[in-house]
N, C-alpha and C. Protein backbone atom coordinates (compact mmCIF):
# COMPACT_ATOMS: atom_id res chain seq x y z
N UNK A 1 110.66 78.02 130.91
CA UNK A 1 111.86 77.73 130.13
C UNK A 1 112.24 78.96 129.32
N UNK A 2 113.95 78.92 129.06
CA UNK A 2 114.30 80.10 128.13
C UNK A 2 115.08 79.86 127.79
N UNK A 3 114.59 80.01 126.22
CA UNK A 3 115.55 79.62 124.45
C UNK A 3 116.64 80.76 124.31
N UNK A 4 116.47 81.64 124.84
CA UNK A 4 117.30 82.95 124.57
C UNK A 4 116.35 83.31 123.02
N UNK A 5 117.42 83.80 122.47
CA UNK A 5 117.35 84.45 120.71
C UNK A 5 116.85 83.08 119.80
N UNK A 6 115.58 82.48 119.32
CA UNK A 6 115.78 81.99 118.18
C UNK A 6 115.48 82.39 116.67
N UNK A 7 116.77 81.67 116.51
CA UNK A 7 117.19 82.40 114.88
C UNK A 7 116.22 81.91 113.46
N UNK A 8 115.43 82.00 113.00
CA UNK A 8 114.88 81.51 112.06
C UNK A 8 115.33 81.16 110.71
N UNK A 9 116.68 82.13 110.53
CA UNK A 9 117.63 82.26 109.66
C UNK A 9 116.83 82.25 108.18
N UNK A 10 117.03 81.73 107.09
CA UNK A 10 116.66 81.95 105.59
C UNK A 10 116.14 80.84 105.08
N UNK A 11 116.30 79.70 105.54
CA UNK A 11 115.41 78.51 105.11
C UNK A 11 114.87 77.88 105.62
N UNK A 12 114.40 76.64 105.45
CA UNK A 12 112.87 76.23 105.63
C UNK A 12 112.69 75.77 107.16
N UNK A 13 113.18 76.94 108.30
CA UNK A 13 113.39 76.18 109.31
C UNK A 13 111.75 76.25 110.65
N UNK A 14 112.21 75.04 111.01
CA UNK A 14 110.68 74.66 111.78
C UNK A 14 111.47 74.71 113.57
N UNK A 15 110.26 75.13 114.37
CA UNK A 15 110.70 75.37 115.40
C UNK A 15 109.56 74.25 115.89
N UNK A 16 109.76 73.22 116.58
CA UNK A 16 108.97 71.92 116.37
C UNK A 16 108.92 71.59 117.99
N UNK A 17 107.94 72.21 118.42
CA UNK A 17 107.83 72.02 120.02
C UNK A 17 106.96 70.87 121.07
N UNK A 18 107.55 70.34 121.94
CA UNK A 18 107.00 68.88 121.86
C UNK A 18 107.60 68.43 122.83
N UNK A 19 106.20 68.12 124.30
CA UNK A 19 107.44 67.55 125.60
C UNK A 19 106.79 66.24 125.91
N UNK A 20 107.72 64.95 125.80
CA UNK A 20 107.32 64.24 126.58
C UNK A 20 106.86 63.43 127.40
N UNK A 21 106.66 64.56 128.53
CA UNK A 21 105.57 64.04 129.71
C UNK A 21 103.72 64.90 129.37
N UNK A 22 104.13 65.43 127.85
CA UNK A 22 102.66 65.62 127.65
C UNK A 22 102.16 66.96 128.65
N UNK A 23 103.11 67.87 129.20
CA UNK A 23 102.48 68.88 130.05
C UNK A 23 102.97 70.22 128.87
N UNK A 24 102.49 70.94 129.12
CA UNK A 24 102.39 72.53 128.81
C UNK A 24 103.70 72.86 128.79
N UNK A 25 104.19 73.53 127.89
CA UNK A 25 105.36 74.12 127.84
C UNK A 25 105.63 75.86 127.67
N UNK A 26 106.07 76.87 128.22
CA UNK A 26 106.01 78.32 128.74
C UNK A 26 107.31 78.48 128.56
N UNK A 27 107.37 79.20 127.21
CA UNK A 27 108.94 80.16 126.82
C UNK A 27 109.05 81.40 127.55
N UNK A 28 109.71 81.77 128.67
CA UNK A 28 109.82 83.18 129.20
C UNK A 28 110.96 83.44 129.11
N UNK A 29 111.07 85.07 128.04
CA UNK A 29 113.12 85.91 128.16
C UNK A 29 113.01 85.30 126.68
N UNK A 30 111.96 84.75 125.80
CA UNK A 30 113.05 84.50 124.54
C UNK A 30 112.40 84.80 123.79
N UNK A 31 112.81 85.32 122.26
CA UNK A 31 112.27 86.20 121.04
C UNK A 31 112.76 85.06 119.96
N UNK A 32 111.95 85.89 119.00
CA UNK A 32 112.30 84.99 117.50
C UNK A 32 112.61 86.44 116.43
N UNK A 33 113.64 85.47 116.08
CA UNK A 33 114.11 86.77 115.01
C UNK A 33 114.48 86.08 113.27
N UNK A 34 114.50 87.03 112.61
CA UNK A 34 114.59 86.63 111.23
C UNK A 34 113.36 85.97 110.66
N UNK A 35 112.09 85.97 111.27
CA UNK A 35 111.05 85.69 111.22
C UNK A 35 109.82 85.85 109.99
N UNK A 36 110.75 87.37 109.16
CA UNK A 36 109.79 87.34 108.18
C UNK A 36 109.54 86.77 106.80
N UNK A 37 110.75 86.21 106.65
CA UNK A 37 110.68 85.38 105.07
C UNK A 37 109.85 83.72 104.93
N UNK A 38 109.21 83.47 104.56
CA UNK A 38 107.80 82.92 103.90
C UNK A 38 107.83 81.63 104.84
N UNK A 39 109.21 81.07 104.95
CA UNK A 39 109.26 79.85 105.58
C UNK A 39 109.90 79.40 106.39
N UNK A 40 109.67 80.51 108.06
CA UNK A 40 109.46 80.26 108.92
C UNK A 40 108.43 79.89 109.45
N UNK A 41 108.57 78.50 110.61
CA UNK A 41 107.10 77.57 111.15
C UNK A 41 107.62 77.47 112.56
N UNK A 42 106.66 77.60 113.20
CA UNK A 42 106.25 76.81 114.47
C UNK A 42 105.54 75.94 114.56
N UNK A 43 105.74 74.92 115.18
CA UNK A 43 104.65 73.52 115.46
C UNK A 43 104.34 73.34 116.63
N UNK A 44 103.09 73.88 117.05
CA UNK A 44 103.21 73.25 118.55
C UNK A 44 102.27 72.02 118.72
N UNK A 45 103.20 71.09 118.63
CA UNK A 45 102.37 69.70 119.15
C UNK A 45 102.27 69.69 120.40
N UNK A 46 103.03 70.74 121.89
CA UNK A 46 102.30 70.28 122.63
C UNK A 46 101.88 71.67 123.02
N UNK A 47 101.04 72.34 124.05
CA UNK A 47 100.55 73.25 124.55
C UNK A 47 101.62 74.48 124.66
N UNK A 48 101.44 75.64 124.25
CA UNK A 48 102.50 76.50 124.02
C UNK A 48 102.44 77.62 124.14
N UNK A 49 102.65 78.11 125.56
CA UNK A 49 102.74 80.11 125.77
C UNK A 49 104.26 80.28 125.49
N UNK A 50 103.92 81.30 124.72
CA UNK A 50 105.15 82.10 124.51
C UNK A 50 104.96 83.79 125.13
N UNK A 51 105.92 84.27 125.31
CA UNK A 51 105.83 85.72 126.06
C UNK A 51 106.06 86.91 125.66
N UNK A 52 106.59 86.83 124.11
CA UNK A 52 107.25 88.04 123.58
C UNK A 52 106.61 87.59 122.14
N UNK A 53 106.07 89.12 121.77
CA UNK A 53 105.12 89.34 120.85
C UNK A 53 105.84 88.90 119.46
N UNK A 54 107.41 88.89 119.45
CA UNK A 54 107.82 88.62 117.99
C UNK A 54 107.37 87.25 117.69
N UNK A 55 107.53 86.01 118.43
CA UNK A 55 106.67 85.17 117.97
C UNK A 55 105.38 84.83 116.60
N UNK A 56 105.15 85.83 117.28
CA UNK A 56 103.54 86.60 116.06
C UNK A 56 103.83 86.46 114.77
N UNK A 57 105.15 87.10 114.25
CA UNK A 57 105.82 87.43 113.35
C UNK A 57 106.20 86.25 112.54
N UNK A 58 106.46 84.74 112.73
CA UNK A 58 106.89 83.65 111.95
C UNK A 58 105.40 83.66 111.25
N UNK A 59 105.89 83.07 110.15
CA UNK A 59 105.00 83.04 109.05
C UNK A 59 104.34 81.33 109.29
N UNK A 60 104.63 80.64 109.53
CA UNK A 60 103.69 79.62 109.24
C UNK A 60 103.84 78.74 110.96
N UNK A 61 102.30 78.68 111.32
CA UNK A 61 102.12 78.06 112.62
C UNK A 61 100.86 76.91 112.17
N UNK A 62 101.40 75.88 112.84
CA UNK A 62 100.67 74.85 113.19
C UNK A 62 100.34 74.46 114.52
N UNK A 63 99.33 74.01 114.96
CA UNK A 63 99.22 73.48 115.97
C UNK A 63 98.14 72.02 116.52
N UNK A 64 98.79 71.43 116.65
CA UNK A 64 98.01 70.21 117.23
C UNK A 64 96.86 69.93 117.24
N UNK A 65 95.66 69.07 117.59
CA UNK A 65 94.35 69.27 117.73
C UNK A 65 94.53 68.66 119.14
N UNK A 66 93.55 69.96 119.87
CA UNK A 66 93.63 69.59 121.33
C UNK A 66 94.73 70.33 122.04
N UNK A 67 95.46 71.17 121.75
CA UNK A 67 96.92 71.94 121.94
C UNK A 67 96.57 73.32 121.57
N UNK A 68 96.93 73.85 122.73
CA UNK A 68 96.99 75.39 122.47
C UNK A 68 97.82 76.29 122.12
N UNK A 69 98.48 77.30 121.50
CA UNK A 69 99.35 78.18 121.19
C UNK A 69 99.32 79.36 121.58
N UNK A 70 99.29 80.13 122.44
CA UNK A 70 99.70 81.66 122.98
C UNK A 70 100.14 82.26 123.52
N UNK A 71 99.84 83.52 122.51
CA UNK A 71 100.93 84.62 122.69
C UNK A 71 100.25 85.57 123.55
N UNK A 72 101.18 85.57 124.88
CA UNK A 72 100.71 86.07 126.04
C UNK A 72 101.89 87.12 126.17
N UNK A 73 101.19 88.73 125.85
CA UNK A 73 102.63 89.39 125.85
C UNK A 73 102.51 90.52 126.28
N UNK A 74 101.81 90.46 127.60
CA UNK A 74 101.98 91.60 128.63
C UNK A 74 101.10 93.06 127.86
N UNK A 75 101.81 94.48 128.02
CA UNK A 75 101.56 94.98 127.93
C UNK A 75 101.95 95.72 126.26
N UNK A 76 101.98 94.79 125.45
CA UNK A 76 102.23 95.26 123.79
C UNK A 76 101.42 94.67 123.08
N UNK A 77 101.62 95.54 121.47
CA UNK A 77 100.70 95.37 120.64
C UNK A 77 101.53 94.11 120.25
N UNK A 78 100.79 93.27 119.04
CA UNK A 78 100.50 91.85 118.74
C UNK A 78 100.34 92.39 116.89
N UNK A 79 101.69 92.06 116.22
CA UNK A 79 101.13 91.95 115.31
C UNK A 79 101.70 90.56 114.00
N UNK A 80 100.65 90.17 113.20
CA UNK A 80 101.18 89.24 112.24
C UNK A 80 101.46 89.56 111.17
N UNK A 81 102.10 88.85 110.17
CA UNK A 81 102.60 89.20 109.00
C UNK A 81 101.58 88.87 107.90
N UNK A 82 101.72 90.08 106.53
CA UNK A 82 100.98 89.37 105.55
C UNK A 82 101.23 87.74 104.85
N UNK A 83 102.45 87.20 105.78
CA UNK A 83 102.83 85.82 105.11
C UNK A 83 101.95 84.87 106.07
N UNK A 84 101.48 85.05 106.94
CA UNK A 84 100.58 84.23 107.99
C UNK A 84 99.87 83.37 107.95
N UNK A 85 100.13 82.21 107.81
CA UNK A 85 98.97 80.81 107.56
C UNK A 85 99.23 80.23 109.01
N UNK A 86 97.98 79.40 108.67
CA UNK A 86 97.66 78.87 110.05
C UNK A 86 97.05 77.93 109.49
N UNK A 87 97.54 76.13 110.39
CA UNK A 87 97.36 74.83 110.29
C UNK A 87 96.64 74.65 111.48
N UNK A 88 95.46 74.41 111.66
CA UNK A 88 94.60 73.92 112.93
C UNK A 88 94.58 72.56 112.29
N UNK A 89 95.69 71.81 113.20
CA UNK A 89 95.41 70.48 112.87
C UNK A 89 94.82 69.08 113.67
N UNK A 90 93.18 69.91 113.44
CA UNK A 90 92.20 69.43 114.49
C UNK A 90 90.90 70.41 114.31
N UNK A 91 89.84 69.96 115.21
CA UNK A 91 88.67 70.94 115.40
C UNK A 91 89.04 71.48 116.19
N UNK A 92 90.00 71.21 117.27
CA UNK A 92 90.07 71.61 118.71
C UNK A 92 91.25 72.23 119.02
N UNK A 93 92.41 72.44 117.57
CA UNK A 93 93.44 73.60 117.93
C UNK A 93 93.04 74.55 118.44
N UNK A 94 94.04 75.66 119.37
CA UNK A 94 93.46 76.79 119.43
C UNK A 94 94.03 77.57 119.19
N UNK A 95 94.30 78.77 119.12
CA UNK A 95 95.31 79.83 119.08
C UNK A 95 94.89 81.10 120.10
N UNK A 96 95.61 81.21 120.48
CA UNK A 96 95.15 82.65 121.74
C UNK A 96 95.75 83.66 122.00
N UNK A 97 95.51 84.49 122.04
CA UNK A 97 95.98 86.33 122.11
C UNK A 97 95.80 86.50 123.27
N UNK A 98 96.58 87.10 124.22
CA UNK A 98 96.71 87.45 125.26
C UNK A 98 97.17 88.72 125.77
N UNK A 99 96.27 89.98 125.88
CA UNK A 99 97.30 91.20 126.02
C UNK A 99 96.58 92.00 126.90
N UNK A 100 97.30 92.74 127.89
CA UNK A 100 97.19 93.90 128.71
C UNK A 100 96.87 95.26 128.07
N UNK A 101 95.93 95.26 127.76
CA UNK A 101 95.64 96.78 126.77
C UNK A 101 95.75 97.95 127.38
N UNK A 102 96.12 98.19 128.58
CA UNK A 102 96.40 99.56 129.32
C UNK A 102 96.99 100.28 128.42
N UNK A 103 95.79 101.32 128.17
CA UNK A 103 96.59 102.68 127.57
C UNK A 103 96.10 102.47 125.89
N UNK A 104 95.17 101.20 125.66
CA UNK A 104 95.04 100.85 124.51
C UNK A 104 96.06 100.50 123.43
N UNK A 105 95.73 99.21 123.50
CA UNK A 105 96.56 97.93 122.29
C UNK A 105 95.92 97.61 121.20
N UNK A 106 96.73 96.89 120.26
CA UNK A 106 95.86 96.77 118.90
C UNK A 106 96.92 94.46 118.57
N UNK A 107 95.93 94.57 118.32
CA UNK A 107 96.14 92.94 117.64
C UNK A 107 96.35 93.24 115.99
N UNK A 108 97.00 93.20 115.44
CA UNK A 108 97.23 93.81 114.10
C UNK A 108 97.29 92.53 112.76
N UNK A 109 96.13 91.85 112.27
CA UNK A 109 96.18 91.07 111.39
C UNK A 109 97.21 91.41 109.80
N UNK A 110 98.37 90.87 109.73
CA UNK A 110 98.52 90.56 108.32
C UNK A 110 98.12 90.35 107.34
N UNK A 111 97.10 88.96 107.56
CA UNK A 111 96.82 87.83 106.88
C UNK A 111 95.33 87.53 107.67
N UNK A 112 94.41 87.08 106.86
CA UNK A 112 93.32 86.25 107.64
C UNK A 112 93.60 85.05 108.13
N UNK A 113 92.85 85.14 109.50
CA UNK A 113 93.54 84.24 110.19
C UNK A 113 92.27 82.71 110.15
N UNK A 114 92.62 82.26 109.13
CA UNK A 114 91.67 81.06 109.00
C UNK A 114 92.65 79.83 108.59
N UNK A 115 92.07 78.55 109.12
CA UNK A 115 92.43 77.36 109.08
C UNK A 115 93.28 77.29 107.28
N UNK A 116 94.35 77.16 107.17
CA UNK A 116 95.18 76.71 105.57
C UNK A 116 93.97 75.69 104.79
N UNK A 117 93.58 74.63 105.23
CA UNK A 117 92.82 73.83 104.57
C UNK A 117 91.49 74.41 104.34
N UNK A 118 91.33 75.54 104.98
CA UNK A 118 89.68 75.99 104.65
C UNK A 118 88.97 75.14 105.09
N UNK A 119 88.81 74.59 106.72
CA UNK A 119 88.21 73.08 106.65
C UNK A 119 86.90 74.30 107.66
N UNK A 120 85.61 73.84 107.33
CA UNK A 120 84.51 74.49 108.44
C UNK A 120 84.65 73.57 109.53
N UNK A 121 84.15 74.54 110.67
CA UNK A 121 84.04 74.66 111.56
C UNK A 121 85.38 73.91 112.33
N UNK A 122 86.64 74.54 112.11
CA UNK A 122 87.68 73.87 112.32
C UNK A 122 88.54 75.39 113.75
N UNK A 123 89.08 74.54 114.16
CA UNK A 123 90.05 76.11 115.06
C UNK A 123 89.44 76.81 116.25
N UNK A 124 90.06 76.96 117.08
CA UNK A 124 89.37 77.99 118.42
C UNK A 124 90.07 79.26 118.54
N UNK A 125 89.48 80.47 118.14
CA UNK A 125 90.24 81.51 118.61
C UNK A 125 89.89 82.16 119.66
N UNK A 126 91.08 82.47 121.10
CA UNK A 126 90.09 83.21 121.99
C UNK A 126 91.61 84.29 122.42
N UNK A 127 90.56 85.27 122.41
CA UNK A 127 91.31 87.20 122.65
C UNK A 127 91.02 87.63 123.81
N UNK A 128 91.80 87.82 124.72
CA UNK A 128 91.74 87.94 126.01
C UNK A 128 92.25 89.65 125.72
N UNK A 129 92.15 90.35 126.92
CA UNK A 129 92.10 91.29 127.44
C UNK A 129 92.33 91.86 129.22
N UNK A 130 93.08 91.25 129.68
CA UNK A 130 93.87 91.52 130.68
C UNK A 130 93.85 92.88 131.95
N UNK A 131 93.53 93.64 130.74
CA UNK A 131 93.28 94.90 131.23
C UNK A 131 92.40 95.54 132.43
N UNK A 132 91.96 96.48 133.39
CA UNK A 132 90.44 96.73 133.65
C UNK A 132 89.76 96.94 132.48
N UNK A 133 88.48 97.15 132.96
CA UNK A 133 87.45 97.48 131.25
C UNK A 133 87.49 99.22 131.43
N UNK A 134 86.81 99.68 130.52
CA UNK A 134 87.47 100.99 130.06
C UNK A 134 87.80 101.34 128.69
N UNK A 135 86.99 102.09 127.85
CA UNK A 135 87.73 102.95 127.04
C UNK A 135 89.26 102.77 126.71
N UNK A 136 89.53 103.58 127.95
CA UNK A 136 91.35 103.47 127.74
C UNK A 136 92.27 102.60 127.49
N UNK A 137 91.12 101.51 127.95
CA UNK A 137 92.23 100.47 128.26
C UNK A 137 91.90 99.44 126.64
N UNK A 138 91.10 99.62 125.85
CA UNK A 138 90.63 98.94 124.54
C UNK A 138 91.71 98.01 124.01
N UNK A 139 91.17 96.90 123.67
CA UNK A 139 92.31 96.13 122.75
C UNK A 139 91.54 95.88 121.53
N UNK A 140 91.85 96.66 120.48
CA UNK A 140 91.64 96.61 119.38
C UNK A 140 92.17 95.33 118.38
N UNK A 141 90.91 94.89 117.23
CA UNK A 141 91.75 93.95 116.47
C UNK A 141 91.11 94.18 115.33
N UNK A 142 92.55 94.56 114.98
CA UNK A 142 92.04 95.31 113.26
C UNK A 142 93.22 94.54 112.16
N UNK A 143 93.64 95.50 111.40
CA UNK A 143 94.57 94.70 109.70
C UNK A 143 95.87 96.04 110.49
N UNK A 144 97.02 95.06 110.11
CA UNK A 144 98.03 95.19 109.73
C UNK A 144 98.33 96.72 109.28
N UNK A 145 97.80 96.88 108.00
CA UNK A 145 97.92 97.85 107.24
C UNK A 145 96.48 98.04 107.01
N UNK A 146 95.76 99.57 107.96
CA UNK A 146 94.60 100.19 107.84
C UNK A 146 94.04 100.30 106.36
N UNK A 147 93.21 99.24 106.91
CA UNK A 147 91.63 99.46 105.60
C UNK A 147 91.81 98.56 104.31
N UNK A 148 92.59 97.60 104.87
CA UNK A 148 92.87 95.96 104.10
C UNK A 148 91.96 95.08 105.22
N UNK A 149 90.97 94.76 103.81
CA UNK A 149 90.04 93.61 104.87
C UNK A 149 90.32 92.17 105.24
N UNK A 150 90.34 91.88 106.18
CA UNK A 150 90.87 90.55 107.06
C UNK A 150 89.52 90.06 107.23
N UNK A 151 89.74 88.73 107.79
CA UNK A 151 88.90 88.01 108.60
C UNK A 151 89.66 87.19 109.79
N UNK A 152 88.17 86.42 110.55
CA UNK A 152 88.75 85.86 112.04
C UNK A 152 87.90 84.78 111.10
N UNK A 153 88.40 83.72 110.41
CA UNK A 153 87.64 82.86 109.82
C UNK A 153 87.94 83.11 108.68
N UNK A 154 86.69 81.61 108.14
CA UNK A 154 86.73 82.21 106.39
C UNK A 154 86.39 83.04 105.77
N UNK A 155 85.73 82.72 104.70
CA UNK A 155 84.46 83.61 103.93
C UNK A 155 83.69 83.50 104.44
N UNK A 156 82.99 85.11 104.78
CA UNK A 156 81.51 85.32 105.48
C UNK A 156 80.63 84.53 104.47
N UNK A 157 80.33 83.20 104.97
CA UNK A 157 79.74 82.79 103.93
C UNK A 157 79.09 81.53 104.73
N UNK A 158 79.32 81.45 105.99
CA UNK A 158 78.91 80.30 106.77
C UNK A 158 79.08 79.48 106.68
N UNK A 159 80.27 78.76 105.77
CA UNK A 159 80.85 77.50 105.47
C UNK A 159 82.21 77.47 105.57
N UNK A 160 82.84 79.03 105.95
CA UNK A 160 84.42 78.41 106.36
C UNK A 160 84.63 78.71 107.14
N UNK A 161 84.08 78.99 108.21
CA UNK A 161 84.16 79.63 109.69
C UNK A 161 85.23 78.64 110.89
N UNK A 162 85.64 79.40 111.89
CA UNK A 162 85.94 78.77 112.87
C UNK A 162 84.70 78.13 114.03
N UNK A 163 85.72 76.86 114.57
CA UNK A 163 84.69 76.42 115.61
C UNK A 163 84.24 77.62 116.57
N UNK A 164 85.20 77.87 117.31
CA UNK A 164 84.96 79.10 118.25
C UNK A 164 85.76 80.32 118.11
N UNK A 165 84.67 81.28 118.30
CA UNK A 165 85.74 82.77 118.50
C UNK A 165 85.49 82.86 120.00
N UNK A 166 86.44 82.67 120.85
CA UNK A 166 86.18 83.40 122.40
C UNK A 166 86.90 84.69 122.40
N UNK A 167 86.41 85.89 123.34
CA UNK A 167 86.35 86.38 123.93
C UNK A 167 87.04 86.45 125.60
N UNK A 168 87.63 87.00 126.26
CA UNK A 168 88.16 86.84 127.31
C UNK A 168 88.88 87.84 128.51
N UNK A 169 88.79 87.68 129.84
CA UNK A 169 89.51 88.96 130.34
C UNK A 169 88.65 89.77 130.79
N UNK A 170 89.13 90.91 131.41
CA UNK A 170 88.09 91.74 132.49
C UNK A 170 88.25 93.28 131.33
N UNK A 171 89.03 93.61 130.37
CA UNK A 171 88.95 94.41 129.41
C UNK A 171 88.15 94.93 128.47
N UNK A 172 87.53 95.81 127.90
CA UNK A 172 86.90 95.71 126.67
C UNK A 172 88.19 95.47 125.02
N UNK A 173 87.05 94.38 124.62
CA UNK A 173 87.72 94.26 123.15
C UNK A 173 86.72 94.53 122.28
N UNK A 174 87.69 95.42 120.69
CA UNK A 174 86.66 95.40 119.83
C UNK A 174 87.34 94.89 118.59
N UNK A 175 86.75 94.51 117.61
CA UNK A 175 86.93 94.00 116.06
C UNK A 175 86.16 94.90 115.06
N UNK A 176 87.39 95.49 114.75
CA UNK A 176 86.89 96.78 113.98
C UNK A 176 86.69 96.26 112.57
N UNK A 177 86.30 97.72 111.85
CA UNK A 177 85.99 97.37 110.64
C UNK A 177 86.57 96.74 109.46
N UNK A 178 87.72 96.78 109.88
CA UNK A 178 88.60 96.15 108.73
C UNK A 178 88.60 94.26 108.65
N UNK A 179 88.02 93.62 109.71
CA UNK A 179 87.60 92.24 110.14
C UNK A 179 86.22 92.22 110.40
N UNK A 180 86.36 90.60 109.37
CA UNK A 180 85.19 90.28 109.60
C UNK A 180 85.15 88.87 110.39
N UNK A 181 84.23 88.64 111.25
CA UNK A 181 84.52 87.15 111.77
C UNK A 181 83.92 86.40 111.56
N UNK A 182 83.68 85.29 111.76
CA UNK A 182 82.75 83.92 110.83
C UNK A 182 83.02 82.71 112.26
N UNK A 183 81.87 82.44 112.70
CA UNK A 183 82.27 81.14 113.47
C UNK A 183 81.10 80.33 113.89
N UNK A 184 81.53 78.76 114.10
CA UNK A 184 79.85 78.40 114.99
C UNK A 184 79.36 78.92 116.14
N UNK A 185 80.19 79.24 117.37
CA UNK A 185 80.14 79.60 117.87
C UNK A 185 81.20 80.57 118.08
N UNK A 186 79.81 82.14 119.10
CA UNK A 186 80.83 83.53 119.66
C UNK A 186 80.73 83.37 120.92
N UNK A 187 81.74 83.40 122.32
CA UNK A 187 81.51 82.85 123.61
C UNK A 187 82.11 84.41 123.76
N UNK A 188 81.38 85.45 124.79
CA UNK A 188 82.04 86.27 125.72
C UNK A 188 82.03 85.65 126.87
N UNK A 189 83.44 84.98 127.57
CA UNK A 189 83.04 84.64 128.65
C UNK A 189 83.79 85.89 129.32
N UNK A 190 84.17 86.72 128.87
CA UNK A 190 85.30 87.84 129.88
C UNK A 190 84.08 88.89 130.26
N UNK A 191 84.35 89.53 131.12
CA UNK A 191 83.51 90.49 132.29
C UNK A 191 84.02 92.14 131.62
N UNK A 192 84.15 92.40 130.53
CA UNK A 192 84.55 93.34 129.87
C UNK A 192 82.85 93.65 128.95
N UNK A 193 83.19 94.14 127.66
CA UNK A 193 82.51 94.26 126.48
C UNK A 193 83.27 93.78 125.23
N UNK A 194 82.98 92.81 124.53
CA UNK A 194 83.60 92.68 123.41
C UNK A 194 82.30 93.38 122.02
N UNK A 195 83.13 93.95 121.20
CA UNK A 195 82.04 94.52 120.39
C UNK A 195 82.82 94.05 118.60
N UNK A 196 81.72 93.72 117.86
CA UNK A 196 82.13 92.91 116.28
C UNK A 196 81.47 93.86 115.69
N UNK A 197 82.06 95.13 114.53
CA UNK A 197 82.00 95.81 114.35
C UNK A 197 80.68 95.45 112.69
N UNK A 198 81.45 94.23 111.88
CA UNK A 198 81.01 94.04 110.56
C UNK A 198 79.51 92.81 111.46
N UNK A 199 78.77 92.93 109.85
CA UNK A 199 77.90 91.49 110.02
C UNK A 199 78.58 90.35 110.17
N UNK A 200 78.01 89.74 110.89
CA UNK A 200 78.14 87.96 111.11
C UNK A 200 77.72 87.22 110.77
N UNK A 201 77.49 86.21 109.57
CA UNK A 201 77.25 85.14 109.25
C UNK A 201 77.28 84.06 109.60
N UNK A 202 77.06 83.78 110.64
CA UNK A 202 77.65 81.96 112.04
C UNK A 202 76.99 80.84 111.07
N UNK A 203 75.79 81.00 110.14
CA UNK A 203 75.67 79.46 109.67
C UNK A 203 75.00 78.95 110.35
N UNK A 204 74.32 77.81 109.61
CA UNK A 204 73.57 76.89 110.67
C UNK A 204 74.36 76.23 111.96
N UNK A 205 73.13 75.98 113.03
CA UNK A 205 73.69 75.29 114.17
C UNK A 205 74.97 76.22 114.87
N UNK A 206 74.70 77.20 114.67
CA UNK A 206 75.29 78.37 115.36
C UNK A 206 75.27 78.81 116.82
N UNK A 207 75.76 79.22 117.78
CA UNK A 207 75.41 79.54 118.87
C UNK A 207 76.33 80.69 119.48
N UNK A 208 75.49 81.38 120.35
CA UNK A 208 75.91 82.53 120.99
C UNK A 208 76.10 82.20 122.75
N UNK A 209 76.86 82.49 123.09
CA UNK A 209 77.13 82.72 124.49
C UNK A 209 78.07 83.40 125.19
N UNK A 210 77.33 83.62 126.65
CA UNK A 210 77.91 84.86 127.18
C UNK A 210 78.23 85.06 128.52
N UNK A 211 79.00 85.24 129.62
CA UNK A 211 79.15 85.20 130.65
C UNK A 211 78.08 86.14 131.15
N UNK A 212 77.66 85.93 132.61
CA UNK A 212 76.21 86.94 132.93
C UNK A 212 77.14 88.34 132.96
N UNK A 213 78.75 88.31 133.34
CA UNK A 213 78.93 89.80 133.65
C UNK A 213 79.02 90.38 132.63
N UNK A 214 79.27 89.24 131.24
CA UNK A 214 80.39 90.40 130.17
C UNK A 214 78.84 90.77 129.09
N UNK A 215 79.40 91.95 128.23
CA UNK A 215 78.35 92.28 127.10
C UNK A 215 78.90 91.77 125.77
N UNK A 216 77.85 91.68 125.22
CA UNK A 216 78.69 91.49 123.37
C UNK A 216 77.68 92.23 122.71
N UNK A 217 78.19 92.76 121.73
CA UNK A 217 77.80 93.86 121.14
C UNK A 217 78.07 93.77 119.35
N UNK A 218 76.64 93.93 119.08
CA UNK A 218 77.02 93.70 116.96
C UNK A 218 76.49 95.19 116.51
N UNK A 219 77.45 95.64 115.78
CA UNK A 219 76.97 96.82 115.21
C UNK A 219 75.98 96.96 113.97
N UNK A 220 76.86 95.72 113.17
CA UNK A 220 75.64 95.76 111.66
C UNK A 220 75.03 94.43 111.78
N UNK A 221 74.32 94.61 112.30
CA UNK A 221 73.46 92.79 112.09
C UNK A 221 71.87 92.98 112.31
């Protein structure tokens, strides 16, 4: 499907997505604009790829429990705003990054990207990588504005973490220093290297897993 241009305009407007027959819904050809003032939202109550990275850019996303949201956007960088909250409304929302890092891409955090309610072990995040693996081809996920510390979760503190951080894709990804991540579970299932630059705190009842091809890699732990 294609929205063309949507306008977010200046007030409290919600882009409230929702089919149905209960199947997956795929925006291709359409952008969001006017996106950066505090209260712009997306809702995806039902399953939701979008294709063009401005998306990223609305300030307040919700999504369903059990419903996915991503931004699948070829061969560009991915970045969010410092206005960025996020409603996992569920254990089993997810949110997903999707990018072709040829030539090396960057996922660029605003805002930490943790559940609004601070609820543990709430949210699935998984970062794909599209790419071959390679150096060159790296998809970086760092802050917005270099050497402002973010997280993929709560407070390293093992109580506000996400359910899952996945991993994904035949690419290498890394999470540089400016993020820290927090989750019950870290899944590499992609055939790349994903590498987490800071310590990890997962908390009790924690778990690690890994596809036999892909590596994961902790620098300070």
């Amino acid at each position: 499907d294609s929205l063309g241009e949507i306008d977010f305009g200046t007030g409290a407007n919600v882009l409230h997505v929702v089919a149905g027959s209960g199947n997956a819904i795929t925006l291709n050809n359409s952008t969001a604009t006017n996106t950066l003032h505090a209260n712009s939202q997306l809702f995806a109550a039902t399953s939701l790829t979008v294709k063009d990275a401005s998306f990223a850019k609305i300030s307040k996303f919700k999504i369903a429990d059990n419903k996915n949201l991503t931004f699948d956007v070829g061969v560009h960088d991915i970045e969010t705003t410092a206005n960025s909250v996020y409603t996992f409304a569920g254990d089993d929302a997810e949110l997903g990054f999707v990018v072709n890092a040829a030539g090396g891409k960057k996922i660029k955090l605003g805002a930490s990207l943790i559940d609004s309610a601070n609820g543990n072990d709430r949210g699935k995040v998984t970062i794909t990588n599209s790419a071959a693996a390679g150096a060159a081809n790296l998809l970086t996920v760092g802050a917005l504005v270099p050497g402002t510390a973010t997280t993929l979760g709560g407070a390293n503190d093992g109580a506000h973490r996400l359910r899952e951080l996945n991993f994904a894709g035949t690419g290498d990804i890394l999470v540089d220093a400016d993020v820290t991540a927090t989750s019950k579970l870290i899944d590499q299932g992609g055939t790349g290297k994903a590498t987490i630059t800071n310590a990890v705190n997962m908390g009790a009842g924690s778990d690690i897993t890994f596809a036999a091809a892909g590596k994961l890699e902790f620098l300070d732990n």
